[in-house]
C-alpha atoms as a PDB file:
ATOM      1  CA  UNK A   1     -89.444-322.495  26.060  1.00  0.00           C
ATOM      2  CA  UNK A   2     -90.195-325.917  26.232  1.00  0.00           C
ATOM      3  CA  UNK A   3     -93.112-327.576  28.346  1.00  0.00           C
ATOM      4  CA  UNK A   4     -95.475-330.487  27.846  1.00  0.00           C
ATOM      5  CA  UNK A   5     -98.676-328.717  29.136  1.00  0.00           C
ATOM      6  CA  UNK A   6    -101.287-327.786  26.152  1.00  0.00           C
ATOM      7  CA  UNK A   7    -102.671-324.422  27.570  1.00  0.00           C
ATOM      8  CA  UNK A   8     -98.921-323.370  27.839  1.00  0.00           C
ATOM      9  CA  UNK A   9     -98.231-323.999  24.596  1.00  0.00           C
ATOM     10  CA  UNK A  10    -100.907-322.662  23.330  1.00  0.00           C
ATOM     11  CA  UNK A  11    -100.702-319.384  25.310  1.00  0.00           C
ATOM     12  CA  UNK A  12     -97.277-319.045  24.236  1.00  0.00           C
ATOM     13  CA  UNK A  13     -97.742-319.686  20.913  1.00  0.00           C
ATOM     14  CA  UNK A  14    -100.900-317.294  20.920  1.00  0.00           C
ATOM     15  CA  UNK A  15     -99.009-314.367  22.455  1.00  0.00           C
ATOM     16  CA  UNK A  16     -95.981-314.908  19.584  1.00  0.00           C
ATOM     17  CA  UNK A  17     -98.058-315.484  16.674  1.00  0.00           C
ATOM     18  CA  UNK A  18    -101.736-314.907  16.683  1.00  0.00           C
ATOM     19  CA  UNK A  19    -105.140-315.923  18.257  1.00  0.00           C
ATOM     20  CA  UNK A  20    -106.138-319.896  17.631  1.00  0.00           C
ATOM     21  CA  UNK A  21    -107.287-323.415  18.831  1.00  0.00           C
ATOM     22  CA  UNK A  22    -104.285-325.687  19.329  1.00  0.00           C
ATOM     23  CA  UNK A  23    -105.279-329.921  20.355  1.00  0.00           C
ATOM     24  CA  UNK A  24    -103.781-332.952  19.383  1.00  0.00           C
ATOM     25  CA  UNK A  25    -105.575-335.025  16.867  1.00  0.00           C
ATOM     26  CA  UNK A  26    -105.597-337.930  18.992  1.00  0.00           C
ATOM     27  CA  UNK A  27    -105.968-338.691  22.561  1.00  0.00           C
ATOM     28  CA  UNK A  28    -102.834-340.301  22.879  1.00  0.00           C
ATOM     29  CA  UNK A  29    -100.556-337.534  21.569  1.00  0.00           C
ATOM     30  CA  UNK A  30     -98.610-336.079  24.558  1.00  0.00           C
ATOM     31  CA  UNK A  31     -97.320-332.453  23.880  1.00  0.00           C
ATOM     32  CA  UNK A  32     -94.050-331.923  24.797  1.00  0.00           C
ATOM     33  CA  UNK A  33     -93.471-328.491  22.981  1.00  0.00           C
ATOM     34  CA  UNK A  34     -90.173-327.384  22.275  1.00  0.00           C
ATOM     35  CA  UNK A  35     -89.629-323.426  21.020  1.00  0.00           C
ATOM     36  CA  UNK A  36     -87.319-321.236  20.094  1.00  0.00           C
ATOM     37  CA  UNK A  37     -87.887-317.730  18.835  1.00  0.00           C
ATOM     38  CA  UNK A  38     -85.621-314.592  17.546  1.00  0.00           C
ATOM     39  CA  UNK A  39     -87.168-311.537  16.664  1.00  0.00           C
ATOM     40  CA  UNK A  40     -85.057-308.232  15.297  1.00  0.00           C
ATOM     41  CA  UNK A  41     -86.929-305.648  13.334  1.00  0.00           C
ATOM     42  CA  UNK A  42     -89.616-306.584  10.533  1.00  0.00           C
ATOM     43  CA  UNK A  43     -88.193-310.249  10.765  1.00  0.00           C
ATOM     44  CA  UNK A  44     -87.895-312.876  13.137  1.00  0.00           C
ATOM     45  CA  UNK A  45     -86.683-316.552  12.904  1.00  0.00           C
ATOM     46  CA  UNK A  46     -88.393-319.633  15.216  1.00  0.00           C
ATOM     47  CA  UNK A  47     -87.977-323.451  15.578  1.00  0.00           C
ATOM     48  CA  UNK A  48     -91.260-324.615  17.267  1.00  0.00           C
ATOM     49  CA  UNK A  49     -91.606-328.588  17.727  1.00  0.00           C
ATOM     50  CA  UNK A  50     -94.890-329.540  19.154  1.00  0.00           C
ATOM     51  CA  UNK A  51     -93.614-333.141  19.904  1.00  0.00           C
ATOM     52  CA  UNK A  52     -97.194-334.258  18.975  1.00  0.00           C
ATOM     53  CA  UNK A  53    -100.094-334.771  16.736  1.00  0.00           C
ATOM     54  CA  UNK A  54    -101.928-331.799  16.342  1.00  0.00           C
ATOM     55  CA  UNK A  55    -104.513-329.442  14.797  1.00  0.00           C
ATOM     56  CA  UNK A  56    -103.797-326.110  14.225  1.00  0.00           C
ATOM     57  CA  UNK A  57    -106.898-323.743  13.729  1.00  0.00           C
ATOM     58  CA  UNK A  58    -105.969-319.839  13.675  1.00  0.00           C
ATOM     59  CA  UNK A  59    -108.289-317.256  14.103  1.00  0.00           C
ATOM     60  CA  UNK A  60    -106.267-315.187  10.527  1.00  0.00           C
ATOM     61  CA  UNK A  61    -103.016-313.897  10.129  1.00  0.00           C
ATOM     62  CA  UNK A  62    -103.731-309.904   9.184  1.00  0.00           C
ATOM     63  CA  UNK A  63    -100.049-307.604   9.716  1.00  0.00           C
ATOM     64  CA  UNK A  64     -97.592-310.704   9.081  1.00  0.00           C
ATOM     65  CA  UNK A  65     -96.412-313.413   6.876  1.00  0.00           C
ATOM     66  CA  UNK A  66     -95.399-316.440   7.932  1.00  0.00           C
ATOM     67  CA  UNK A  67     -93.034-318.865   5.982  1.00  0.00           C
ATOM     68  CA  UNK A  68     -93.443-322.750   8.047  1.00  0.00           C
ATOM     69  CA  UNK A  69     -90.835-325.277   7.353  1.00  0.00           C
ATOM     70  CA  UNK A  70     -90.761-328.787   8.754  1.00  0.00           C
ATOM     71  CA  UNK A  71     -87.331-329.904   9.077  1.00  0.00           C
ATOM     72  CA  UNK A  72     -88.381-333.367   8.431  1.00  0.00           C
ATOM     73  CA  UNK A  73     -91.722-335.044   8.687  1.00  0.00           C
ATOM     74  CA  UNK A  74     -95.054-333.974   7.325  1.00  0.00           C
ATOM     75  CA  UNK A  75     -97.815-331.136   7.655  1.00  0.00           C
ATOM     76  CA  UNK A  76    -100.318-329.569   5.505  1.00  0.00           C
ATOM     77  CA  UNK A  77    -102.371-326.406   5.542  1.00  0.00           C
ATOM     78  CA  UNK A  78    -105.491-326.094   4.492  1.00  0.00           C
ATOM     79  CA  UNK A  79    -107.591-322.651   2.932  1.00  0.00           C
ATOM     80  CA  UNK A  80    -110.782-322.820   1.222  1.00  0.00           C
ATOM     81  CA  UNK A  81    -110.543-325.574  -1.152  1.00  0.00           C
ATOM     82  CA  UNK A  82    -106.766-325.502  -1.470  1.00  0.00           C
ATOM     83  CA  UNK A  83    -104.620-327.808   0.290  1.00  0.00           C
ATOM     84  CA  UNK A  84    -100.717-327.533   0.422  1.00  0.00           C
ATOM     85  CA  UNK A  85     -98.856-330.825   1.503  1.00  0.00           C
ATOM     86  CA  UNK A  86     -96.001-329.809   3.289  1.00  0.00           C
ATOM     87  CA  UNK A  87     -92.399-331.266   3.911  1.00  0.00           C
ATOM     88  CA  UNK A  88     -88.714-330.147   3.637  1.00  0.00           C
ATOM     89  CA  UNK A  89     -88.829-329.576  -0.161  1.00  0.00           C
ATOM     90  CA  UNK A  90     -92.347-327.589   0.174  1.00  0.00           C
ATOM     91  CA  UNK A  91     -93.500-325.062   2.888  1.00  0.00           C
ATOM     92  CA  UNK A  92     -96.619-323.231   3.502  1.00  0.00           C
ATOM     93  CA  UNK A  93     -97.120-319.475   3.554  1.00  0.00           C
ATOM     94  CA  UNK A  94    -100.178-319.191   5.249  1.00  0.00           C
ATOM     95  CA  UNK A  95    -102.824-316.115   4.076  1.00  0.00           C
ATOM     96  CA  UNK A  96    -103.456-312.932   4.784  1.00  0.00           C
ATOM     97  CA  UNK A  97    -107.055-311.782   6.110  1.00  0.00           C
ATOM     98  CA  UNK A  98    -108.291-315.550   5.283  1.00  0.00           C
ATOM     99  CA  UNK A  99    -109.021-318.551   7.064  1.00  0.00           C
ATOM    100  CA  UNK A 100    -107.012-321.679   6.860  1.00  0.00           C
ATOM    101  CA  UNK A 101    -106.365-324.505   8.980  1.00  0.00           C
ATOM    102  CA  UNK A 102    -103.343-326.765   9.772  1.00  0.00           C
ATOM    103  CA  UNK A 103    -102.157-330.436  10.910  1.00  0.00           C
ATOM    104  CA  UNK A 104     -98.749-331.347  12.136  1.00  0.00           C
ATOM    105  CA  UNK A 105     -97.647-334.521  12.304  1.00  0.00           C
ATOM    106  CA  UNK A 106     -95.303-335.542  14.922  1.00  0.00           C
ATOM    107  CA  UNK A 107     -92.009-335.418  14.217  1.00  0.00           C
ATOM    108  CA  UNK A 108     -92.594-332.172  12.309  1.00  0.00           C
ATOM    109  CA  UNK A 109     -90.284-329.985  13.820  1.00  0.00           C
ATOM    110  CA  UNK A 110     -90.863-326.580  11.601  1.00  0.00           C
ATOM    111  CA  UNK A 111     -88.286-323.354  11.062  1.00  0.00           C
ATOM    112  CA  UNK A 112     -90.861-320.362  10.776  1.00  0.00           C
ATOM    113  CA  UNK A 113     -89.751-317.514   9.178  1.00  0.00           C
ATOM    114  CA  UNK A 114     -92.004-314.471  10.139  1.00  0.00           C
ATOM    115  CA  UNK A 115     -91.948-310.991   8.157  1.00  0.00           C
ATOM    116  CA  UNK A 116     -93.849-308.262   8.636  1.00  0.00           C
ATOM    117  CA  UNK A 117     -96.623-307.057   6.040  1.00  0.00           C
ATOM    118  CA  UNK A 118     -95.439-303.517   6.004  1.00  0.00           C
ATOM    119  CA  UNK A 119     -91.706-305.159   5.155  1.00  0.00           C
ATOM    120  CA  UNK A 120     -93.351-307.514   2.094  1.00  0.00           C
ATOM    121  CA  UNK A 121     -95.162-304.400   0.394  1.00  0.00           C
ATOM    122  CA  UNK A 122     -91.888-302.187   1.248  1.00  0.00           C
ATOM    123  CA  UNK A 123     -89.684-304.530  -1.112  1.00  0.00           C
ATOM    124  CA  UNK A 124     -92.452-305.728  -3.279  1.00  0.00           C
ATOM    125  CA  UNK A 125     -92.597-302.137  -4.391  1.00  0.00           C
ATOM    126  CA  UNK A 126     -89.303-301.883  -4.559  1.00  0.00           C
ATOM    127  CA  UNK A 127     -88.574-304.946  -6.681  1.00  0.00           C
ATOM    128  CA  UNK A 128     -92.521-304.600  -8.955  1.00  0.00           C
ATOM    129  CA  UNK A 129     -93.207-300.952  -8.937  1.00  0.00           C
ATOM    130  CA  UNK A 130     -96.674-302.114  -6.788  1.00  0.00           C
ATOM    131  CA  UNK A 131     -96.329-302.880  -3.207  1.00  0.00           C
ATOM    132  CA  UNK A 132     -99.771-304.499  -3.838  1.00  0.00           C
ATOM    133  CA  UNK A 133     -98.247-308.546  -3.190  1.00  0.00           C
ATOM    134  CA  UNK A 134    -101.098-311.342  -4.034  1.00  0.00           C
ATOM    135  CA  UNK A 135     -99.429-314.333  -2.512  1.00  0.00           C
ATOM    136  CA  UNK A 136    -100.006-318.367  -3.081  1.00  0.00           C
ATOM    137  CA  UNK A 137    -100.000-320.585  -0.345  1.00  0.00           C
ATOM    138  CA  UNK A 138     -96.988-323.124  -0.896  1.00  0.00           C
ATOM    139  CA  UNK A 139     -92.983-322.570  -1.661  1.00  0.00           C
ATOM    140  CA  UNK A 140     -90.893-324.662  -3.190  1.00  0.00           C
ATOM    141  CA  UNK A 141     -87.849-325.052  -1.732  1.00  0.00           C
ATOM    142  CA  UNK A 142     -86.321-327.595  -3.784  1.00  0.00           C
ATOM    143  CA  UNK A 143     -85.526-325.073  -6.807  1.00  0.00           C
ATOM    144  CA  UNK A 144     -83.319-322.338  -7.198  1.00  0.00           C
ATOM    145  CA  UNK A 145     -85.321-319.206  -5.844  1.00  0.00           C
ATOM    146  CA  UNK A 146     -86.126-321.642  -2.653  1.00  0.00           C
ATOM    147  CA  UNK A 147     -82.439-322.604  -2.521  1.00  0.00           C
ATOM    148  CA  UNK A 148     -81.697-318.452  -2.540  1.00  0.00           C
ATOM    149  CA  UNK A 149     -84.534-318.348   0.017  1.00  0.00           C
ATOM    150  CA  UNK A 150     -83.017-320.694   2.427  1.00  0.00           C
ATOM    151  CA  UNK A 151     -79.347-319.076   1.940  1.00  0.00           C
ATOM    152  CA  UNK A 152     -80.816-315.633   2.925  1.00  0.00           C
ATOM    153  CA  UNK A 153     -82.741-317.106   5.753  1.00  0.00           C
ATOM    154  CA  UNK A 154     -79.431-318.632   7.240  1.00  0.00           C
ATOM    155  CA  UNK A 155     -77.499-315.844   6.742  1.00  0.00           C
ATOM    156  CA  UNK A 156     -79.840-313.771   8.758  1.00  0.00           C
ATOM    157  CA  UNK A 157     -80.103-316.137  11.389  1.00  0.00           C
ATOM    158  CA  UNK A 158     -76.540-316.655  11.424  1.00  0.00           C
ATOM    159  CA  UNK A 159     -76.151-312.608  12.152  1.00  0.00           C
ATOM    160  CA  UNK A 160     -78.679-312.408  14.778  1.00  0.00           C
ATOM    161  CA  UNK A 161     -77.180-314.791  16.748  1.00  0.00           C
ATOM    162  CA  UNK A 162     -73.863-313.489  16.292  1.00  0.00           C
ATOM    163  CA  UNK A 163     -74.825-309.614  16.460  1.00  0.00           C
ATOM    164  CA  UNK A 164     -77.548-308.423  18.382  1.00  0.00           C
ATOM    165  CA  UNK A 165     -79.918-305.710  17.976  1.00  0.00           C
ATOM    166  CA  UNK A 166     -78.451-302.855  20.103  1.00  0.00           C
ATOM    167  CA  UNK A 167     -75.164-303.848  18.268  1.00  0.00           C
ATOM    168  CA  UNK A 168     -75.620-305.073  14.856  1.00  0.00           C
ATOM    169  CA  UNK A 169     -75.376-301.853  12.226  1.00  0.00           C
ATOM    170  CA  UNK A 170     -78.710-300.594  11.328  1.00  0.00           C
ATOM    171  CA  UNK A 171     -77.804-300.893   7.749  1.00  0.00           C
ATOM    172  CA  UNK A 172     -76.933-304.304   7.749  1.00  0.00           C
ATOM    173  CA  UNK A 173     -79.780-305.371   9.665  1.00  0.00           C
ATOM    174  CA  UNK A 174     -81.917-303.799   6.847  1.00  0.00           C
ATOM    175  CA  UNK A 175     -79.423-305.060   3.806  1.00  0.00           C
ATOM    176  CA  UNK A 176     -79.701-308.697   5.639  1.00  0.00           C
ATOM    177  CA  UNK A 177     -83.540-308.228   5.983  1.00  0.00           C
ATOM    178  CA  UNK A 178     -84.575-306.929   2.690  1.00  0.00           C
ATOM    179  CA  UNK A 179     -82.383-309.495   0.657  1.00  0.00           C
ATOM    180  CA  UNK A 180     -84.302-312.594   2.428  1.00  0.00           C
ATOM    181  CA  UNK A 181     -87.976-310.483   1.731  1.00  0.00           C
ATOM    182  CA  UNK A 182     -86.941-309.979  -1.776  1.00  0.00           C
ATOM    183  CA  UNK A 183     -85.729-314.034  -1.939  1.00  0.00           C
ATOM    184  CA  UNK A 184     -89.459-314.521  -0.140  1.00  0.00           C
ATOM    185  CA  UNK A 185     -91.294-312.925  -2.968  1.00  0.00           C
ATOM    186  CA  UNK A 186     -89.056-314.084  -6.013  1.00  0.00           C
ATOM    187  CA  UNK A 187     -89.894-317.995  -5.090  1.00  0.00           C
ATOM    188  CA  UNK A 188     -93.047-317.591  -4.130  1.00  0.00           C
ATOM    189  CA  UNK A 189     -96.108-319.438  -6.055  1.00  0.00           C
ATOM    190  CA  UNK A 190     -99.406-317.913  -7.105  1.00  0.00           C
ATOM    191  CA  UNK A 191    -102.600-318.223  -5.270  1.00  0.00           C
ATOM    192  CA  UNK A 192    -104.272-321.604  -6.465  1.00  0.00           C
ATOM    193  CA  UNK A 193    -106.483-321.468  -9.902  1.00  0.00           C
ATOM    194  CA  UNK A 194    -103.629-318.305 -10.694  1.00  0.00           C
ATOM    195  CA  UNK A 195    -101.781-318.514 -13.692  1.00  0.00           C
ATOM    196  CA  UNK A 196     -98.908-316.521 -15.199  1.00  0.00           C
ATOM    197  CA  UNK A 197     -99.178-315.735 -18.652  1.00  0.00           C
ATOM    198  CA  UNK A 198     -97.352-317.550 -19.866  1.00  0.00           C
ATOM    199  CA  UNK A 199     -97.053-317.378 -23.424  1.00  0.00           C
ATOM    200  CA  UNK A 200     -96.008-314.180 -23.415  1.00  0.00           C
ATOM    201  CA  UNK A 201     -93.444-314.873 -20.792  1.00  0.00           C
ATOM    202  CA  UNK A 202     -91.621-318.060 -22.952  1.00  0.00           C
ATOM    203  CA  UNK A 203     -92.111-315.773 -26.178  1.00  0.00           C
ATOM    204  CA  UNK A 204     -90.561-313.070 -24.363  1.00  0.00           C
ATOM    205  CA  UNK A 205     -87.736-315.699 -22.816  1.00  0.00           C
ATOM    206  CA  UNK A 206     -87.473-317.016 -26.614  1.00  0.00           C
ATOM    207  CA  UNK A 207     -86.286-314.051 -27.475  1.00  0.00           C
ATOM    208  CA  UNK A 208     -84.335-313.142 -25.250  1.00  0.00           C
ATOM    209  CA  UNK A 209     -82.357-316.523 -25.677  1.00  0.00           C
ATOM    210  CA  UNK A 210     -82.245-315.409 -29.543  1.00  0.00           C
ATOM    211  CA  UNK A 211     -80.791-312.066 -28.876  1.00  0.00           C
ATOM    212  CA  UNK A 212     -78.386-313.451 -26.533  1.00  0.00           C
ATOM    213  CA  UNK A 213     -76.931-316.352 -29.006  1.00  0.00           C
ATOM    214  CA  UNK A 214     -76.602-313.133 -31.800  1.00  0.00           C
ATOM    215  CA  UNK A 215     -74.941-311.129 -29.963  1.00  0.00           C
ATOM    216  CA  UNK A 216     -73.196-313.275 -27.485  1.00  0.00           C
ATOM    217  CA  UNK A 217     -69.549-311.991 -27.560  1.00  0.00           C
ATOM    218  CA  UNK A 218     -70.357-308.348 -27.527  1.00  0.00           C
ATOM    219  CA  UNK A 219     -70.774-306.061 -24.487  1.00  0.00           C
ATOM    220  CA  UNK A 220     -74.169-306.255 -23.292  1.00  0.00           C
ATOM    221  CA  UNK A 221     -75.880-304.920 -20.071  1.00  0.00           C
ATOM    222  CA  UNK A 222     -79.152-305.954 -18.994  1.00  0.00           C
ATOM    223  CA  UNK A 223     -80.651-302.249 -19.686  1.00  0.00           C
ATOM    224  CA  UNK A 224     -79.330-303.183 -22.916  1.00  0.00           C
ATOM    225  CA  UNK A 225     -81.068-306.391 -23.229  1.00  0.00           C
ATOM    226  CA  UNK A 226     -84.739-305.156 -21.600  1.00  0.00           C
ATOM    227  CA  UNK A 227     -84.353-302.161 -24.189  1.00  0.00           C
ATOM    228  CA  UNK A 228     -83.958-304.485 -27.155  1.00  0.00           C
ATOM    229  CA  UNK A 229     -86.906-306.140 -25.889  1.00  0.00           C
ATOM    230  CA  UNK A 230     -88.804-303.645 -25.154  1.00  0.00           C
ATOM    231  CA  UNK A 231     -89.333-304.427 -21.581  1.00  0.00           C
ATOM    232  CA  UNK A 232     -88.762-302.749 -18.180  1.00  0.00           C
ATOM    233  CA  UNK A 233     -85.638-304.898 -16.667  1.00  0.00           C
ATOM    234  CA  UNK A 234     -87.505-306.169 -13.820  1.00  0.00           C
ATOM    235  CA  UNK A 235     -89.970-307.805 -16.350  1.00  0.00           C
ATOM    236  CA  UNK A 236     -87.265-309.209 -18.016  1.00  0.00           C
ATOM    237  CA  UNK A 237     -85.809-310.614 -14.628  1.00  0.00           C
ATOM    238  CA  UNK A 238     -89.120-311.677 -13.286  1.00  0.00           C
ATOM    239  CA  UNK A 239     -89.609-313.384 -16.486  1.00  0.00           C
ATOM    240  CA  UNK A 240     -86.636-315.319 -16.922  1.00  0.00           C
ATOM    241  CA  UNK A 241     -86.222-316.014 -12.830  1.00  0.00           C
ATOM    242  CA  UNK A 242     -90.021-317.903 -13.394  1.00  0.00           C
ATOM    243  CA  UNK A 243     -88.723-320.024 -16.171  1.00  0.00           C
ATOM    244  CA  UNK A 244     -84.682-320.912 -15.970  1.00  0.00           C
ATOM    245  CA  UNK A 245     -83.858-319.316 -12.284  1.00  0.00           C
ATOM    246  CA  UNK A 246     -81.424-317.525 -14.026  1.00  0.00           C
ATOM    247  CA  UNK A 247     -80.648-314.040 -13.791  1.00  0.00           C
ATOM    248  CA  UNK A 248     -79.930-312.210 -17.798  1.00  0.00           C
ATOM    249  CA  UNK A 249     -75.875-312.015 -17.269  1.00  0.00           C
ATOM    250  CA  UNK A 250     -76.540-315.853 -15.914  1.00  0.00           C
ATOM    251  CA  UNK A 251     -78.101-316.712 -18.877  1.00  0.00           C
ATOM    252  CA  UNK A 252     -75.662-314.786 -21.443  1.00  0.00           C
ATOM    253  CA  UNK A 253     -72.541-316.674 -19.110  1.00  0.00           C
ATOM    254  CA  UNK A 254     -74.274-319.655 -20.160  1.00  0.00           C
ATOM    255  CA  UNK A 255     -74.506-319.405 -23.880  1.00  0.00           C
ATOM    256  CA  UNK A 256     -71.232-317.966 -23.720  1.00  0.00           C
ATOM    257  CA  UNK A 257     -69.919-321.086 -22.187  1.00  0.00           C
ATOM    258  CA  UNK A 258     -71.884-323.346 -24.708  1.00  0.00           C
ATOM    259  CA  UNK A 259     -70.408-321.409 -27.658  1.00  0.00           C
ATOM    260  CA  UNK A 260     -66.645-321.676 -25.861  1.00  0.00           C
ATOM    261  CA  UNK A 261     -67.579-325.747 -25.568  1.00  0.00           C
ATOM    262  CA  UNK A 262     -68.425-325.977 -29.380  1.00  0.00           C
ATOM    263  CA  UNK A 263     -65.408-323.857 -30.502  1.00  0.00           C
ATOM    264  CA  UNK A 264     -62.795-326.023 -28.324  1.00  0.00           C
ATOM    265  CA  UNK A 265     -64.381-329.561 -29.218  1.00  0.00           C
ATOM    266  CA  UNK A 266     -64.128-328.641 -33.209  1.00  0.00           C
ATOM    267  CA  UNK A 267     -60.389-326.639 -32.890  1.00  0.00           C
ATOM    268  CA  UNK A 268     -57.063-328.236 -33.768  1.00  0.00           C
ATOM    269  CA  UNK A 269     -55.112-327.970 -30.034  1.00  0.00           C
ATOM    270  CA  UNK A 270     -52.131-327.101 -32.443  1.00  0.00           C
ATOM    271  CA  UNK A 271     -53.842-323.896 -33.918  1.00  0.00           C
ATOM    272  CA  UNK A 272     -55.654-322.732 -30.900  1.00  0.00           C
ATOM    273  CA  UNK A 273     -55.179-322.022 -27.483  1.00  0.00           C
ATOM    274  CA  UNK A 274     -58.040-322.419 -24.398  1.00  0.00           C
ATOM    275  CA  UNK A 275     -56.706-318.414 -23.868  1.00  0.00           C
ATOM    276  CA  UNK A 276     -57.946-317.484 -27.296  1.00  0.00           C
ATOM    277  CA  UNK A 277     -61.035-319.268 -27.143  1.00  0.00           C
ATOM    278  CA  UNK A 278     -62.196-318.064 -23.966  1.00  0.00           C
ATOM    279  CA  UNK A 279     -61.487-314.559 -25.330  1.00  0.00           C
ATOM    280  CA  UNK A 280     -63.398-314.764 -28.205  1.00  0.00           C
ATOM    281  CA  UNK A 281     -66.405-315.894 -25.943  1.00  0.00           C
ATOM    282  CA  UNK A 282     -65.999-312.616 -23.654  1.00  0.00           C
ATOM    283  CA  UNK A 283     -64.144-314.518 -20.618  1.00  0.00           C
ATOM    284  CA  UNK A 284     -61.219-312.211 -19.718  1.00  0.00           C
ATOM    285  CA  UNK A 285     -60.029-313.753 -16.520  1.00  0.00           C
ATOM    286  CA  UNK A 286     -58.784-317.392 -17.538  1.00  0.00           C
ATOM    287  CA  UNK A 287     -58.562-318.661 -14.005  1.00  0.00           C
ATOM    288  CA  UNK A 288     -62.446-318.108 -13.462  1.00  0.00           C
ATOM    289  CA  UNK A 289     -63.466-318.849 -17.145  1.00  0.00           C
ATOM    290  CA  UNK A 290     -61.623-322.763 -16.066  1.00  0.00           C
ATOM    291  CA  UNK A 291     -63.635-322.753 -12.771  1.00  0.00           C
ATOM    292  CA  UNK A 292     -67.139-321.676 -14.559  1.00  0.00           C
ATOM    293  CA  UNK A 293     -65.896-324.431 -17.556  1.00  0.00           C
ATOM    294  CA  UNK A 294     -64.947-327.616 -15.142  1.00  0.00           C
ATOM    295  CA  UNK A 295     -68.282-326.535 -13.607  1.00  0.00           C
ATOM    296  CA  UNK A 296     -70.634-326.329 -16.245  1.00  0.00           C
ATOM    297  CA  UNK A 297     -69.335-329.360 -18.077  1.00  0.00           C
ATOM    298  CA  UNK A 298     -67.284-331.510 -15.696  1.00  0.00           C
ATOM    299  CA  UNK A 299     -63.809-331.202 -17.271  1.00  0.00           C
ATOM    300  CA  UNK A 300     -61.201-328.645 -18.108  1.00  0.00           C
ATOM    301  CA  UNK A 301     -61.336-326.189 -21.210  1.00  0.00           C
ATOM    302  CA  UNK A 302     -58.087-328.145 -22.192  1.00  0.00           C
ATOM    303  CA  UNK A 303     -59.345-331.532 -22.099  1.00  0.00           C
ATOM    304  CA  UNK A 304     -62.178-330.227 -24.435  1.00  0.00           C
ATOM    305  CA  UNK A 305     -59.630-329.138 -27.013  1.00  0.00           C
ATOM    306  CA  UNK A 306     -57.818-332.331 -26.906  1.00  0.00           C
ATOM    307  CA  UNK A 307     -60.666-334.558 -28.095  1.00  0.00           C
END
């Protein structure tokens, strides 16, 4: 849809989204409204470009989430005393049962990512045991959960528009779906004046770090790890996601490379091999141990044991 006529626009965007008062902040801003929306299942993906100024108030969001994007530009939403500036590296998620308020700036053309409630508290109990999800109001999309966000997003898109509804496999639609809800809640922030606990999370990251370096060139499993902690896995995961974005087998992959570095600088290239090495660390496949190597560090295992 596009159309430069304000009561179109805001009909339109009233019927797709909610109740709300749509103007432009100034009485020279001339809407010229540009939208695009695709909608399969719990999910559905839009590009809306009001072309203008404007104020956004809604009348409450209450069986949807929204995630709003702006390709480029700058908007911010506001709710209660909280205020999220928003631009490519930050979008807002706006709240649940709760008043807030938005301005676009023109120039702000936003990709909204919409998700049912029901779908959130599905996953959510799927990935926390409680499908009871207290959500902040920003999302930073500059780190690695946002990165994972935005690779999910495309990848649903990118099967929508190639596959749709009546012909896309049910399971897929769901596998495609849940992965981006599940990327949704994993980069998430907390509500404002929220706080994770987080000593307990670095002592419990600490030792998992400590555990790893001891025992890094056995066979370990993440039920193996959580259990030496004495956590549930997705604690452990949850944990370690909030403070390195890695994953546990990311994290042991790491060390593992660190240790393989160390070993290689201090070896005599006549006594040792880059095979051996990477054996000892737990890297059975040379070919990918090289790739993980040059990436990590910028040069090949065998220029390491050359110096």
């Amino acid at each position: 849809m596009a159309t430069s006529n304000v009561d179109e626009a805001h009909a339109k965007i009233a019927e797709l989204f909610c109740s709300h008062e749509l103007a432009p902040r100034t009485r020279a801003s001339l809407m010229d409204m540009k939208l695009r929306s695709l909608h399969r299942g719990d999910v559905g993906i839009e590009f809306l470009d009001y072309g203008a100024d404007v104020r956004i108030e809604p009348e409450g969001l209450q069986d949807f989430h929204l995630v709003q994007i702006p390709l480029a530009g700058h908007a911010s939403m506001q709710v209660g005393a909280s205020t999220v500036e928003s631009s490519p590296r930050m979008a807002t998620v706006p709240p649940i049962n709760r008043p807030f308020s938005m301005s676009w700036d023109g120039g702000s053309p936003h990709l909204i990512v919409y998700v049912r409630r029901s779908a959130v508290e599905r996953v959510a109990g799927q990935l926390y045991g409680d499908s009871a999800v207290d959500l902040g109001y920003g999302m930073d999309l500059s780190g690695a959960a946002g990165r994972a966000f935005l690779r999910a997003v495309v990848e649903l898109h990118d099967d929508m528009i190639s596959r749709p509804q009546t012909t896309a496999p049910a399971f897929v639609q769901g596998l495609l779906a849940d992965s981006m809800v599940s990327r949704f809640l994993m980069a998430m922030e907390l509500p404002s004046g929220e706080t994770r606990d987080a000593e307990s999370e670095s002592r419990l990251v600490r030792e998992c770090r400590e555990l790893l370096e001891r025992h890094a060139f056995e066979e370990l499993t993440v039920p193996d790890i959580a259990e030496c902690l004495g956590v549930s896995v997705r604690t452990l995961q949850t944990a370690l996601r909030a403070e390195t974005g890695a994953t546990p087998s990311e994290l042991l992959r790491s060390i593992r490379l660190d240790r393989a570095r160390e070993m290689l600088l201090e070896a005599d290239p006549r006594q040792q091999s880059v095979t051996a090495v990477a054996d000892l660390c737990g890297f059975t496949h040379q070919g990918r141990f090289s790739a993980l190597y040059v990436k990590a560090f910028g040069e090949l295992p065998s220029e390491s044991l050359r110096r």
